[in-house]
Protein backbone atom coordinates (compact mmCIF):
# COMPACT_ATOMS: atom_id res chain seq x y z
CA UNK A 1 -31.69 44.03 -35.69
CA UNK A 2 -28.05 45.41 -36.54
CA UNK A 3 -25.10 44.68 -34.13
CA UNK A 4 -25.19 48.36 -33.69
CA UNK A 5 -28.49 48.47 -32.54
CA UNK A 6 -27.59 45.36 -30.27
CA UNK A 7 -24.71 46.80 -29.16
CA UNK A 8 -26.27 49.51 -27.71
CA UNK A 9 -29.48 47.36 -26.38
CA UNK A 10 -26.76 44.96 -24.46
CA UNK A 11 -24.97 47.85 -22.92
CA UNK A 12 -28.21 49.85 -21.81
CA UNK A 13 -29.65 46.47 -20.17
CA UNK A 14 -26.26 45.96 -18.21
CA UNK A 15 -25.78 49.46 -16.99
CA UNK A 16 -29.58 48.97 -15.56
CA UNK A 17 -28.22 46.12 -13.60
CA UNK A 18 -24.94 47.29 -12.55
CA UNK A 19 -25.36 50.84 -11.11
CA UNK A 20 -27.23 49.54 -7.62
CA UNK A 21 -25.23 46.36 -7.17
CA UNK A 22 -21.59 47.69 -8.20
CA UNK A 23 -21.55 51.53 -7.71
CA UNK A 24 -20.28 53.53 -4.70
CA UNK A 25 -22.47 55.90 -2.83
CA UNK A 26 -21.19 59.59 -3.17
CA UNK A 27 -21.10 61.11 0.36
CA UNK A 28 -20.47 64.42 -0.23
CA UNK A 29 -23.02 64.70 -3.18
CA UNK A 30 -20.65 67.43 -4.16
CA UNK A 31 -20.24 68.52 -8.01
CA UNK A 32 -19.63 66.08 -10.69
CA UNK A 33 -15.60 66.40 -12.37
CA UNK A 34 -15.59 65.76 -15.85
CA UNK A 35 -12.78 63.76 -17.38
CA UNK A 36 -11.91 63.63 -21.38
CA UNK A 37 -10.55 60.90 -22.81
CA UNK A 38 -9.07 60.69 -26.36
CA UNK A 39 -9.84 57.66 -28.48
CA UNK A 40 -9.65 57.55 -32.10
CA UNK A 41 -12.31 58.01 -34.87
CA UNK A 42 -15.97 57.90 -34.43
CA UNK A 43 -17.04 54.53 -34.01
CA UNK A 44 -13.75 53.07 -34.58
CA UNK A 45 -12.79 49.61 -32.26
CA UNK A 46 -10.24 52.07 -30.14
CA UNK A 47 -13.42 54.39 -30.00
CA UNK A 48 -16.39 51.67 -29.11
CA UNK A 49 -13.61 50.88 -26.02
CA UNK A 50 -13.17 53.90 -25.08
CA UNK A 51 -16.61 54.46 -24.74
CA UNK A 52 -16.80 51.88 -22.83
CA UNK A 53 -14.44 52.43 -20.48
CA UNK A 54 -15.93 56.03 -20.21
CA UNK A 55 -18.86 54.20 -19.20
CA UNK A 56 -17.66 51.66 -16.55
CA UNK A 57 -16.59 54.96 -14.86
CA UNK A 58 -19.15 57.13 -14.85
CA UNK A 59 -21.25 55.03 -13.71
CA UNK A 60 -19.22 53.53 -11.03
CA UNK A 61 -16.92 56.21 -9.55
CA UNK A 62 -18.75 58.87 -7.58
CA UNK A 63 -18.38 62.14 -8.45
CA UNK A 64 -16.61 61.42 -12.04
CA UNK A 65 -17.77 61.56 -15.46
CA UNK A 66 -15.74 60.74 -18.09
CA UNK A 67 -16.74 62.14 -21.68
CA UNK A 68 -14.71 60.70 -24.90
CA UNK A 69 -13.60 62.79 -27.77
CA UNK A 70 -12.47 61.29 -31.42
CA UNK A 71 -9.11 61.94 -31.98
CA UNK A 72 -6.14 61.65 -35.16
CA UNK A 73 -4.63 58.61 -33.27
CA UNK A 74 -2.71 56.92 -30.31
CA UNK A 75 0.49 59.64 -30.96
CA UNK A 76 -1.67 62.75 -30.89
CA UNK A 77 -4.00 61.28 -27.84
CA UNK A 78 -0.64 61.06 -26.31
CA UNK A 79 0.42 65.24 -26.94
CA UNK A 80 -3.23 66.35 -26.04
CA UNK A 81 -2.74 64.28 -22.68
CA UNK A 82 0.05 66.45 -21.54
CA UNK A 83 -0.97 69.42 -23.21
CA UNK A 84 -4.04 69.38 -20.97
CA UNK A 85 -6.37 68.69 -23.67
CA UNK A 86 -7.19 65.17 -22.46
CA UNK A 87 -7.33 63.45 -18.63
CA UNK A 88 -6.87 59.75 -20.44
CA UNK A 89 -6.40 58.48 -23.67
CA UNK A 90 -6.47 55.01 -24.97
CA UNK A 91 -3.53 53.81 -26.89
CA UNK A 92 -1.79 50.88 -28.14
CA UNK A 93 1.32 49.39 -26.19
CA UNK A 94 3.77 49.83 -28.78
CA UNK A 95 2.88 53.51 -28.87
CA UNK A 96 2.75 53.67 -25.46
CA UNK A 97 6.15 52.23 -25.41
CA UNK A 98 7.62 54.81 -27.88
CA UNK A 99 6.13 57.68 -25.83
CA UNK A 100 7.81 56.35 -22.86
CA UNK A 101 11.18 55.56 -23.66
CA UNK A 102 11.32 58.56 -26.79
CA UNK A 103 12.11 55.65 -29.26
CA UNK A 104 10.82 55.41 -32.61
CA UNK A 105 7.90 57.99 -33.73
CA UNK A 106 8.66 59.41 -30.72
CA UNK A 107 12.36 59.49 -31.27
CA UNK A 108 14.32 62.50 -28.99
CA UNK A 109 10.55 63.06 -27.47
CA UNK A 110 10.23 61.27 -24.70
CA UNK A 111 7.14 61.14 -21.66
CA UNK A 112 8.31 59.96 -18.46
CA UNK A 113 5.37 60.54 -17.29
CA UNK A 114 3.18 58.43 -19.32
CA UNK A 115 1.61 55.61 -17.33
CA UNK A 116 -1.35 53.19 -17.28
CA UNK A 117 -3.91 52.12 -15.55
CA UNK A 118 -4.95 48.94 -17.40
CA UNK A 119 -5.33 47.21 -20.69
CA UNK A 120 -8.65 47.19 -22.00
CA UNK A 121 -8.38 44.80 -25.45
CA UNK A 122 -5.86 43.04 -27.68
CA UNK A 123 -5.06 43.21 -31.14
CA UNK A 124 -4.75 39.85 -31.97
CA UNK A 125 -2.29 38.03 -34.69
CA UNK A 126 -4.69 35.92 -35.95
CA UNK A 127 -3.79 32.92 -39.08
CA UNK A 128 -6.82 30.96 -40.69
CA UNK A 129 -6.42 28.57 -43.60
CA UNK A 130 -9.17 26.30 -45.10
CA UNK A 131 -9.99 23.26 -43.12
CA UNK A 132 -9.33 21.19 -45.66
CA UNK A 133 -5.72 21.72 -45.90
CA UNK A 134 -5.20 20.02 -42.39
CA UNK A 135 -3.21 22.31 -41.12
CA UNK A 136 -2.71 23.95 -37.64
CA UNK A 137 -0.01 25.53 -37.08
CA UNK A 138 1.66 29.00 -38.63
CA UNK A 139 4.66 27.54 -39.53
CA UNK A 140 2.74 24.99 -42.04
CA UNK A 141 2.31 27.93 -44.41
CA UNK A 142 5.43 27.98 -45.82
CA UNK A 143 5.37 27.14 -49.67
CA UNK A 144 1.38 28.28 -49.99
CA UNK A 145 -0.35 31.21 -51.55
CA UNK A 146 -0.64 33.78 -48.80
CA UNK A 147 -2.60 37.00 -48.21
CA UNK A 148 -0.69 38.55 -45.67
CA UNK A 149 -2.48 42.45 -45.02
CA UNK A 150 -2.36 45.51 -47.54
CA UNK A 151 1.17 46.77 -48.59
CA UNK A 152 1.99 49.07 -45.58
CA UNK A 153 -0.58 48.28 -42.97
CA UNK A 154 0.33 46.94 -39.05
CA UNK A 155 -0.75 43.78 -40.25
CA UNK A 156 1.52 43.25 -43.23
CA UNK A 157 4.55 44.57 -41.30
CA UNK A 158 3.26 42.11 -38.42
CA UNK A 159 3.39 39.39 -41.07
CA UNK A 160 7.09 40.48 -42.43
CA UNK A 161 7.68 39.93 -38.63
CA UNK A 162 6.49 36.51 -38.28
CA UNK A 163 8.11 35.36 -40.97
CA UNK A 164 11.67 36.57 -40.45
CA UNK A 165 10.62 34.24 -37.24
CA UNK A 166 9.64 31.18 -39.46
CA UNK A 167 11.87 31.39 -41.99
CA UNK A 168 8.78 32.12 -45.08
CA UNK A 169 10.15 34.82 -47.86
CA UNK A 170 9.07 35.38 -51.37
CA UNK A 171 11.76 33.07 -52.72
CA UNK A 172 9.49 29.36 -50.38
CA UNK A 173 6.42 30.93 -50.78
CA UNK A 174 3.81 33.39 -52.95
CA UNK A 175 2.73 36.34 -50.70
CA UNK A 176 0.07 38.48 -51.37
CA UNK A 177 -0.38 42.13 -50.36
CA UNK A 178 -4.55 41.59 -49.71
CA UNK A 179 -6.29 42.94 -46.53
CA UNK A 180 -8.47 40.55 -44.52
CA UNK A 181 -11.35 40.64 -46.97
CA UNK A 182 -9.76 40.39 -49.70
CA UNK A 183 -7.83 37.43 -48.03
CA UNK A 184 -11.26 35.87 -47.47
CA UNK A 185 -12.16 36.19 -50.61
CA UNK A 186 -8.85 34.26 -52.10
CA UNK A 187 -10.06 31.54 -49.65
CA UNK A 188 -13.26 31.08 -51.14
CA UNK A 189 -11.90 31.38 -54.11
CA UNK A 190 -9.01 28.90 -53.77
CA UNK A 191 -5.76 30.64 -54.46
CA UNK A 192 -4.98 31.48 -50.99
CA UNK A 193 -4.41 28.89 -48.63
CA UNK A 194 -3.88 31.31 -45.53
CA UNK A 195 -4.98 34.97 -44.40
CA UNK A 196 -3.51 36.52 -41.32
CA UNK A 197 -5.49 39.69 -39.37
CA UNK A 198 -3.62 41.70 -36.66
CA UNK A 199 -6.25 43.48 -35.58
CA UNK A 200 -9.16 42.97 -32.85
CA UNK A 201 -10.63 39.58 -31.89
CA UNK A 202 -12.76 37.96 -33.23
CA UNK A 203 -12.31 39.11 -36.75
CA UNK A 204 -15.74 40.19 -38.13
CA UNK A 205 -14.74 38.85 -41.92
CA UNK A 206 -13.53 35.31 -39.89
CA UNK A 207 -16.92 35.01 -37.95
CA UNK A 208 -18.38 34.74 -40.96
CA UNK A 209 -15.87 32.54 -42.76
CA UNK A 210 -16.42 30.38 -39.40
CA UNK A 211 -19.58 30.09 -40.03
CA UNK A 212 -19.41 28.71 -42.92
CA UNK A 213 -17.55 25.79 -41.33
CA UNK A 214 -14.59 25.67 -43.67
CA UNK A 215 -11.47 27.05 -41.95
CA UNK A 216 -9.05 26.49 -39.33
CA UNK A 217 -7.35 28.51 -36.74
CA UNK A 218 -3.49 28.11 -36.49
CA UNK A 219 -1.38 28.19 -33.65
CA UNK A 220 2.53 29.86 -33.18
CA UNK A 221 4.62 27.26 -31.11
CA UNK A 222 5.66 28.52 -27.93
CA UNK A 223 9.30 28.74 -29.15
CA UNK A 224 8.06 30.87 -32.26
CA UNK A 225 6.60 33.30 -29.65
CA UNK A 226 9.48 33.61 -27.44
CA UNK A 227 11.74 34.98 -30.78
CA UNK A 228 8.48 36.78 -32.20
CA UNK A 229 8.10 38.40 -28.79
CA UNK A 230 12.21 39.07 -28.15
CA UNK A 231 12.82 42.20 -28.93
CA UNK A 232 9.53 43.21 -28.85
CA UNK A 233 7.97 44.77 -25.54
CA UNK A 234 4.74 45.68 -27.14
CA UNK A 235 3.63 42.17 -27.61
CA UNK A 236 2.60 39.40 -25.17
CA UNK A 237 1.35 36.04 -25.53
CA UNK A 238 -2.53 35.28 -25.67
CA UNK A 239 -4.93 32.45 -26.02
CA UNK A 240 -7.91 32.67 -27.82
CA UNK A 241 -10.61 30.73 -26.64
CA UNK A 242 -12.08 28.06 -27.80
CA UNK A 243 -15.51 29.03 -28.82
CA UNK A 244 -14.81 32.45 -29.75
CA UNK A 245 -15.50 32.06 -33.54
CA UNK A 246 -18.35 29.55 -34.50
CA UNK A 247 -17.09 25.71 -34.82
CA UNK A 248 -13.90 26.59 -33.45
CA UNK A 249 -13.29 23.54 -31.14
CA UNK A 250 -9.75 24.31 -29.72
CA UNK A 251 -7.96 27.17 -28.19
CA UNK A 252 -5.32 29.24 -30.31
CA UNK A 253 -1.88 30.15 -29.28
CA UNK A 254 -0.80 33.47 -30.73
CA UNK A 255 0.26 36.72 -29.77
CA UNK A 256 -1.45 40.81 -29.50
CA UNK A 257 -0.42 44.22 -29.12
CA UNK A 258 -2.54 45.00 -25.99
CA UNK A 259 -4.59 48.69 -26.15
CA UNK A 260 -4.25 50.46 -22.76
CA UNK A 261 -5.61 53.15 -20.43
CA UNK A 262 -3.29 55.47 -19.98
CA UNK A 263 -3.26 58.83 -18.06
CA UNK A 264 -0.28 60.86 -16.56
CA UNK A 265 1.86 60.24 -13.33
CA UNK A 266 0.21 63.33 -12.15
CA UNK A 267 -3.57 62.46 -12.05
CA UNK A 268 -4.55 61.95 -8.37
CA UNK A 269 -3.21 58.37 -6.86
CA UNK A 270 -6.66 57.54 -5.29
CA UNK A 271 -8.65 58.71 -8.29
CA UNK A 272 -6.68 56.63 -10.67
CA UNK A 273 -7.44 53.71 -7.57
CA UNK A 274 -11.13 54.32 -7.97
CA UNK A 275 -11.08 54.03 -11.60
CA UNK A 276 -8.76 50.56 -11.34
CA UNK A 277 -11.64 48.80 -8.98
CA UNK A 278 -14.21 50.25 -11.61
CA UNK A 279 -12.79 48.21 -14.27
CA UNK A 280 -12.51 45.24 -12.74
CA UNK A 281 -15.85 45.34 -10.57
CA UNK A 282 -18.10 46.58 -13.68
CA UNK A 283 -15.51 46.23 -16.45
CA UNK A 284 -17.63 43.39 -17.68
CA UNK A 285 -20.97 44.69 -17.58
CA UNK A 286 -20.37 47.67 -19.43
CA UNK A 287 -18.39 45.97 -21.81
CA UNK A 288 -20.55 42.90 -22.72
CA UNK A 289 -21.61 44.54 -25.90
CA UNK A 290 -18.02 44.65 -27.01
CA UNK A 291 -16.70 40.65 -27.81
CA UNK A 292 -13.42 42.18 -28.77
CA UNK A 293 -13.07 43.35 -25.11
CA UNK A 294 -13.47 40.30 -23.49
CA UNK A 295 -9.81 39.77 -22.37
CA UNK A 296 -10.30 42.97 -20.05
CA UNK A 297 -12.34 40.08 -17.84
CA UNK A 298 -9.10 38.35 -16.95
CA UNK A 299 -6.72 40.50 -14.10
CA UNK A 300 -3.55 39.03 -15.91
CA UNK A 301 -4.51 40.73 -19.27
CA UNK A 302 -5.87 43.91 -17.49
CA UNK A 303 -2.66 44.44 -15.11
CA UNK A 304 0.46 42.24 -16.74
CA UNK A 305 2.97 42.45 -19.52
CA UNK A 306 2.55 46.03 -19.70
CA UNK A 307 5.63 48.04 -21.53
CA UNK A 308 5.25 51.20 -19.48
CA UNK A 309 4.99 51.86 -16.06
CA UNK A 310 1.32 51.44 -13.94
CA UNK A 311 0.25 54.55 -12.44
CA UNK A 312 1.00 54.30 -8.74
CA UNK A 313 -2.37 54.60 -7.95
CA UNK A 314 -3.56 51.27 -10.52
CA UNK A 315 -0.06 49.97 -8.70
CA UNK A 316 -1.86 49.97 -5.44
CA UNK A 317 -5.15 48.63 -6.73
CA UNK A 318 -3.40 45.58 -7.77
CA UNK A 319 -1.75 44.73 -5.31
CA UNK A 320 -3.99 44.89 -2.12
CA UNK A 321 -6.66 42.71 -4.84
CA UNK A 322 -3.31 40.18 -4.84
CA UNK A 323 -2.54 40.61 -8.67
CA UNK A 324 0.97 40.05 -8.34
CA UNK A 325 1.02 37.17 -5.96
């Protein structure tokens, strides 16, 4: 069976079991509202969430159905949701952040009324190295072979990040402009000693690696994270369970970029409530077939550490559930 195929099996059993235990009868039986939401490319990771967050919805708000559309990315899903086109649109933080505060790609273009309703998945900064090396922390990689993301993606200008943190340059050690596979690939092949993936967790090319028994997960210090993360609203600080990958034995301390809900200040304070108790109440049904979405599980991920402001109506949510406390 393919994980697609699974996927899909997982969701359709959970929806069966959520919508009599976790759904709210409609009183008024009145007519269904449709809701958009913008994503990003069909069948992308920001897509499979958005589906299922269209999902936890639909099938737990009365009255509401939200349909997803692909889109050309988090700064476009952001113009169609004030241009009308779109109701919500998932995004990451840092673009999120932009939007808000008209910084960056978003420079002189700012949207005050940008806001979110939750966080729905991280993208994880993730560092692996072969077990037998010993090693388990980041900062251990100085002076060894690295593959540190293609020339120009997130995850390479994540790395140059990290290592303005640690101290690792081209003069102490040999970095290579390889993308996760390619990375894995150098590790099997023994000229690179450590691969790092900012991008969803778990990392389909490290499950495999994992299970092959032969790497190690490495951890940031928490002083690393505090100057990784200063400076830097769009990140927060995340553990990744032990257990996530096969034969990982201990818990990793790293950082993400989390991916949120987002909607306008304007949507309607108790619909935006609704859809907040939706994603916690059935949040992890209809995401089960998603591992990358487990953080959504935990209210401190969902509701915390969130570079723009909640929607007032998420706000209230939160509070009379005793986020905050």
């Amino acid at each position: 069976m393919n994980r697609r195929h699974a996927r899909s099996l997982i969701l359709i059993a959970a929806a069966s079991g959520v919508l009599t235990a976790c759904s709210k009868p409609d009183p008024g039986m009145g007519e269904t509202r449709k809701l958009i939401m913008g994503t990003f490319t069909e069948d992308s990771v920001t897509d499979r969430a958005g589906k299922a967050v269209a999902a936890t919805i639909s099938n737990t708000v009365p009255g509401v159905y939200v349909e997803t559309w692909p889109s050309k990315g988090a700064y476009m899903n952001i113009e169609h949701l004030f241009d009308g086109t779109y109701d919500l649109v998932i995004v990451p933080a840092g673009a999120a952040y932009e939007a808000y505060t008209g910084t960056g790609a978003c420079e002189g273009e700012k949207k005050e009324k940008l806001r979110a309703v939750a966080a729905c998945y991280p993208i994880v900064s993730t560092w692996i190295s072969p077990k037998k090396l010993g090693l388990s922390k980041v900062q251990e990689l100085k002076g060894h072979p690295l593959a540190v993301g293609n020339e120009g993606s997130e995850t390479a200008k994540v790395s140059g990040e990290v290592f303005d943190v640690l101290g690792i340059d081209k003069e102490n050690t040999e970095i290579w402009y390889y993308g996760i596979q390619g990375g894995a690939d150098g590790v099997r092949d023994q000229w690179a000693d450590g691969i790092h993936a900012f991008t969803e967790s778990p990392v389909p090319v490290y499950q495999e690696l994992a299970a092959e028994d032969g790497i190690r997960f490495l951890s940031y210090t928490d002083e690393e994270l505090d100057e990784i993360l200063d400076g830097h609203p769009e990140y927060s600080k995340i553990k990744v369970p032990a257990g996530t990958y096969e034969n990982q034995d201990d818990e990793v301390g790293t950082f993400c970029e989390k991916v949120l809900v987002c909607v306008s200040a304007d949507m309607d304070e108790d619909l935006v409530h609704e859809i907040a108790w939706a994603l916690e109440v059935n949040g992890p049904v209809y995401t089960a077939g998603e591992p990358f979405m487990r953080a959504m599980d935990d209210r401190e991920f969902r509701a915390s550490e969130i570079p723009i402001p909640l929607h007032d109506g998420a706000k209230r949510y939160y509070e009379e559930q005793g986020y905050f406390k």
